[in-house]
Protein backbone atom coordinates (compact mmCIF):
# COMPACT_ATOMS: atom_id res chain seq x y z
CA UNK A 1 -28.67 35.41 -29.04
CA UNK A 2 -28.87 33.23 -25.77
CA UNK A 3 -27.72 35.96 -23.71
CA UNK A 4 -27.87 39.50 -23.74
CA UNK A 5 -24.60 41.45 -23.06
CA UNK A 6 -25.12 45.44 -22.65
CA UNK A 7 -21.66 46.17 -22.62
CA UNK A 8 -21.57 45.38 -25.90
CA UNK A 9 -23.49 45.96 -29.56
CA UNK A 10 -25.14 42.68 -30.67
CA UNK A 11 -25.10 41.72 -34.27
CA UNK A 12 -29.16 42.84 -33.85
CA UNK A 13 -29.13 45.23 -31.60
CA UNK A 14 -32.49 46.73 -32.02
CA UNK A 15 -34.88 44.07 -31.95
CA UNK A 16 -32.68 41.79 -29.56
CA UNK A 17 -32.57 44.78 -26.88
CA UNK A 18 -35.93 45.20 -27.76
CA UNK A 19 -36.99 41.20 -27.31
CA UNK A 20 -34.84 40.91 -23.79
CA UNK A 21 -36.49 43.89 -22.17
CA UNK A 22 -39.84 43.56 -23.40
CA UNK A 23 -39.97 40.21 -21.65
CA UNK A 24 -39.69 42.21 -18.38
CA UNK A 25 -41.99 44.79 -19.46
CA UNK A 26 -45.02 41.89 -18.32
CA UNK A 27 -44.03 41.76 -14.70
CA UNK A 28 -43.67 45.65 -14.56
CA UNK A 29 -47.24 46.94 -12.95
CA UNK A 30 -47.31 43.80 -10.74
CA UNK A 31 -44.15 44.40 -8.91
CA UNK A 32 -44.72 47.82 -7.12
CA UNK A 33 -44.20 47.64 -2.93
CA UNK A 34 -43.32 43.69 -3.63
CA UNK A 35 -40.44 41.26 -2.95
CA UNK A 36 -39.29 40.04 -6.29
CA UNK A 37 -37.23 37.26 -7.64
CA UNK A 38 -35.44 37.16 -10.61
CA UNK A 39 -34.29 33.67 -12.29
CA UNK A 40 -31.49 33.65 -14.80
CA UNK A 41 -30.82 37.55 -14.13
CA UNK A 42 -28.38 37.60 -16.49
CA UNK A 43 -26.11 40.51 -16.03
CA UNK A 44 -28.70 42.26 -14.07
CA UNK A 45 -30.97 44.83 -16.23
CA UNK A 46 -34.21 43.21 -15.66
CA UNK A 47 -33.89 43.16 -12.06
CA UNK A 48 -32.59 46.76 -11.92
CA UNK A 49 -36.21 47.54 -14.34
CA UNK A 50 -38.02 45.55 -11.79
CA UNK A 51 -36.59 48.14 -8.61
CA UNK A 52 -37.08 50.95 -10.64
CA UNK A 53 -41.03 49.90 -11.05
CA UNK A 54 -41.30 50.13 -7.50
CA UNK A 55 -40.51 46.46 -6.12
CA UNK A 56 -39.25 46.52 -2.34
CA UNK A 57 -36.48 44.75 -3.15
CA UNK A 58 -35.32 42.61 -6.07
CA UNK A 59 -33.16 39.32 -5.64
CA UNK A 60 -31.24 38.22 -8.95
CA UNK A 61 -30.02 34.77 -9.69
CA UNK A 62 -27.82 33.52 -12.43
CA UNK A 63 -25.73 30.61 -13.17
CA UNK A 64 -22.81 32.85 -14.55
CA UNK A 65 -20.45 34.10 -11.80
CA UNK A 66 -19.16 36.73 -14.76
CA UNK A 67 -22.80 37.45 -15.31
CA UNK A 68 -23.82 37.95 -11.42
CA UNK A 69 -20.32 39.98 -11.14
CA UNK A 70 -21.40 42.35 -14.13
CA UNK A 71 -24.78 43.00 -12.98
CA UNK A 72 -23.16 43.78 -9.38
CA UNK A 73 -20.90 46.05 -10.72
CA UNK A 74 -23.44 47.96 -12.75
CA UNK A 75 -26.89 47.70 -10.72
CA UNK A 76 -26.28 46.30 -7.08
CA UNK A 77 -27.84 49.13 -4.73
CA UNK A 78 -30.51 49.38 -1.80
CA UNK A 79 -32.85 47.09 -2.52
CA UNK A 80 -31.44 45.24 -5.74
CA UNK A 81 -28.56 42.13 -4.78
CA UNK A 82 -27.66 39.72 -6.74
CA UNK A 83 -26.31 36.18 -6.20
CA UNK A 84 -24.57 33.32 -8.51
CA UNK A 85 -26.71 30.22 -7.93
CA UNK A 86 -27.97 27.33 -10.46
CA UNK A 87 -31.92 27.30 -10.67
CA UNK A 88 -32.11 23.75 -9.54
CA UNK A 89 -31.02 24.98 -6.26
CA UNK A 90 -33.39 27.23 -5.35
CA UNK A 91 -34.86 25.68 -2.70
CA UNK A 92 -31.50 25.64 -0.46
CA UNK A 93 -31.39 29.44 -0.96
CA UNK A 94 -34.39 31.50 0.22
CA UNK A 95 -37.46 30.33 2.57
CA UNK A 96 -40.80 29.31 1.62
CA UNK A 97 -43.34 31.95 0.32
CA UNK A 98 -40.59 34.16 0.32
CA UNK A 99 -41.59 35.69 -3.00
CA UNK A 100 -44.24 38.17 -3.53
CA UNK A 101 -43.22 38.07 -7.65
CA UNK A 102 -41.43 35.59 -9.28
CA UNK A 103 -40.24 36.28 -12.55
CA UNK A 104 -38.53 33.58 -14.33
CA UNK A 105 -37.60 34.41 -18.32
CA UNK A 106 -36.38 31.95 -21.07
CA UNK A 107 -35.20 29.74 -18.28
CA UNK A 108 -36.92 26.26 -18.28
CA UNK A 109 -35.81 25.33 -21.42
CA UNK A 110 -32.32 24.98 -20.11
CA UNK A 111 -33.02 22.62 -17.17
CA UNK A 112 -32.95 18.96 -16.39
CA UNK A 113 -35.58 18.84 -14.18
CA UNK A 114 -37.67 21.47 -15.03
CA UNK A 115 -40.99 19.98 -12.85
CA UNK A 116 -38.58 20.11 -9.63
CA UNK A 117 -37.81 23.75 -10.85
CA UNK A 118 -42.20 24.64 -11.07
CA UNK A 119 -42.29 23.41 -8.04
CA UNK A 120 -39.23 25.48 -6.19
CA UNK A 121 -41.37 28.43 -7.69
CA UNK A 122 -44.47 27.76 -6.35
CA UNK A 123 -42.62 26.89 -3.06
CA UNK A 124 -40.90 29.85 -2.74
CA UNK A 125 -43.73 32.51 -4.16
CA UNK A 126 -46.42 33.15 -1.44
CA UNK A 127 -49.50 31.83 -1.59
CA UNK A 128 -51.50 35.02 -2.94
CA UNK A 129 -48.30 35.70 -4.99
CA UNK A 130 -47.57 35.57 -9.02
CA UNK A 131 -45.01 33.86 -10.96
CA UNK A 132 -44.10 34.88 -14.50
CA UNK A 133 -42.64 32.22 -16.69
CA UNK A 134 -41.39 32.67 -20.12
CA UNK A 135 -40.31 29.96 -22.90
CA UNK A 136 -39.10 30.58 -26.50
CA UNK A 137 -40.49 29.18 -29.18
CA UNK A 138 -37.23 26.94 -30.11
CA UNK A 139 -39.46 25.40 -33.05
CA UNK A 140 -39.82 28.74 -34.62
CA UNK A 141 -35.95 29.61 -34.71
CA UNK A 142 -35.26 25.21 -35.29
CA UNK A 143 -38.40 24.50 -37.34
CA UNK A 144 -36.52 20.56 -37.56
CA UNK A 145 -36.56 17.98 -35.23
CA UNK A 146 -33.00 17.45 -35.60
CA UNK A 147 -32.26 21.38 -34.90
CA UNK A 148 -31.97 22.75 -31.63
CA UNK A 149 -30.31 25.88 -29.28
CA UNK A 150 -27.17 24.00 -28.32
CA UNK A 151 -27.90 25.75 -24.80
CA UNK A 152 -31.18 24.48 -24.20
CA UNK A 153 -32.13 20.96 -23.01
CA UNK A 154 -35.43 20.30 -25.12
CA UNK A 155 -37.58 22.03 -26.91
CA UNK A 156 -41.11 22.94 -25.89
CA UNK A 157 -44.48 23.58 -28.07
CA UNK A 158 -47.01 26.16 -26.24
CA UNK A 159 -48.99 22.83 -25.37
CA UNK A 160 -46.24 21.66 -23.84
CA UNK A 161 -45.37 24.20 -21.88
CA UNK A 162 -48.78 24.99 -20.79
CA UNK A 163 -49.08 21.29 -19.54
CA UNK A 164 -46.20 21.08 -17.76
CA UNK A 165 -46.69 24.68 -15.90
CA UNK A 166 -50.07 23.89 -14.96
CA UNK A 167 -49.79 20.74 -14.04
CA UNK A 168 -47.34 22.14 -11.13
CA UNK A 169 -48.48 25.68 -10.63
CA UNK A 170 -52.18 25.07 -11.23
CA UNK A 171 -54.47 26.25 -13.77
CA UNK A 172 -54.95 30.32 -12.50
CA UNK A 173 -52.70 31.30 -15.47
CA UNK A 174 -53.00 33.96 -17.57
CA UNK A 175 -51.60 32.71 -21.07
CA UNK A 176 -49.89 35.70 -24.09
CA UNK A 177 -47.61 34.95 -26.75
CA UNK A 178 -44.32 37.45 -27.71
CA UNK A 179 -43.96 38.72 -31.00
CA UNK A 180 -42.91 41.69 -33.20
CA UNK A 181 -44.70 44.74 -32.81
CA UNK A 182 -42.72 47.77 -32.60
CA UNK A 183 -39.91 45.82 -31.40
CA UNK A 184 -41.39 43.15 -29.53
CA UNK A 185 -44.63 42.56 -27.48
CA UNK A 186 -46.82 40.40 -25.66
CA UNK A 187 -50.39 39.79 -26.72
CA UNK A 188 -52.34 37.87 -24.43
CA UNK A 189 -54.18 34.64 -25.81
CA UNK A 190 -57.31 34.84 -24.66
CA UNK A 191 -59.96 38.28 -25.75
CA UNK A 192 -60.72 38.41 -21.83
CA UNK A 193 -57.97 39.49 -20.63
């Protein structure tokens, strides 16, 4: 499922819920009394979770007009906006270090440019700030080179994506991997953390 649509039941609707919120569930205890961002909002839950764990305020971008006017319609309030805006554009929209939290889930895999993207982030987050980038494991679901997510423009190996984010963001990353647990989790990489 590419994107999650709570108006309706999804063929899985268990472990799909469960998969699409957990992803927020990483950014939760880092966003209280902050300004967040939210890349490829979708229709809007994740940003809403992000308010009610205490963020300041919560900005929501998405690419889908339908999507932006769904999550308006069910989670706009004081504090929580949302606005229809490719992530390639980023840096026309909001000032630098804007960004206390930047959360940013399953979203470079569908970009052009996704090194211009890291480095919108890391313009736009302040300088003692975090950003929170997720990537799905494309080989996983298309274990064959000549398989892919139709909506996605390449497929990236952890390697890969580790490169490529530190390579922009720098190397004070904390590193976990998503699975099934009950549901769906996030297990950090490394025993230290």
């Amino acid at each position: 499922m590419e994107r999650l649509d709570i108006s309706v039941i999804p063929e899985r609707p268990k472990i799909e819920a469960a998969i699409h919120f957990a992803r927020y569930a990483i950014a939760k205890n880092l966003v209280r009394g902050k300004r967040v961002l939210d890349i490829a909002c979708g229709e809007g839950y994740g940003s809403y979770l992000l308010k009610q764990a205490g963020a300041v305020h919560v900005t929501g971008v998405d690419v889908s007009k339908e999507s932006v006017a769904k999550a308006e319609n069910l989670f706009s309030g004081d504090g929580l906006e949302f606005k229809a805006a490719d992530a390639a554009s980023l840096d026309v929209l909001f000032a630098e270090n804007d960004f206390d939290v930047v959360v940013s889930v399953e979203t470079i895999e569908h970009l052009t440019d996704p090194k211009t993207f890291l480095e919108n982030l890391k313009r736009l987050t302040k300088p003692e700030g975090v950003i929170i980038l997720s990537c799905p494991n494309d080989h996983w679901y298309y274990p064959e080179d000549d398989q892919n997510n139709p909506y996605h423009q390449r497929k990236y190996r952890l390697d890969e994506f580790q490169k490529l984010s530190t390579e922009v963001l720098g190397s004070n990353v904390r590193w976990s991997v998503g699975t099934g647990v009950f549901g769906f989790g996030s297990t950090p990489l490394s025993s230290s953390e």
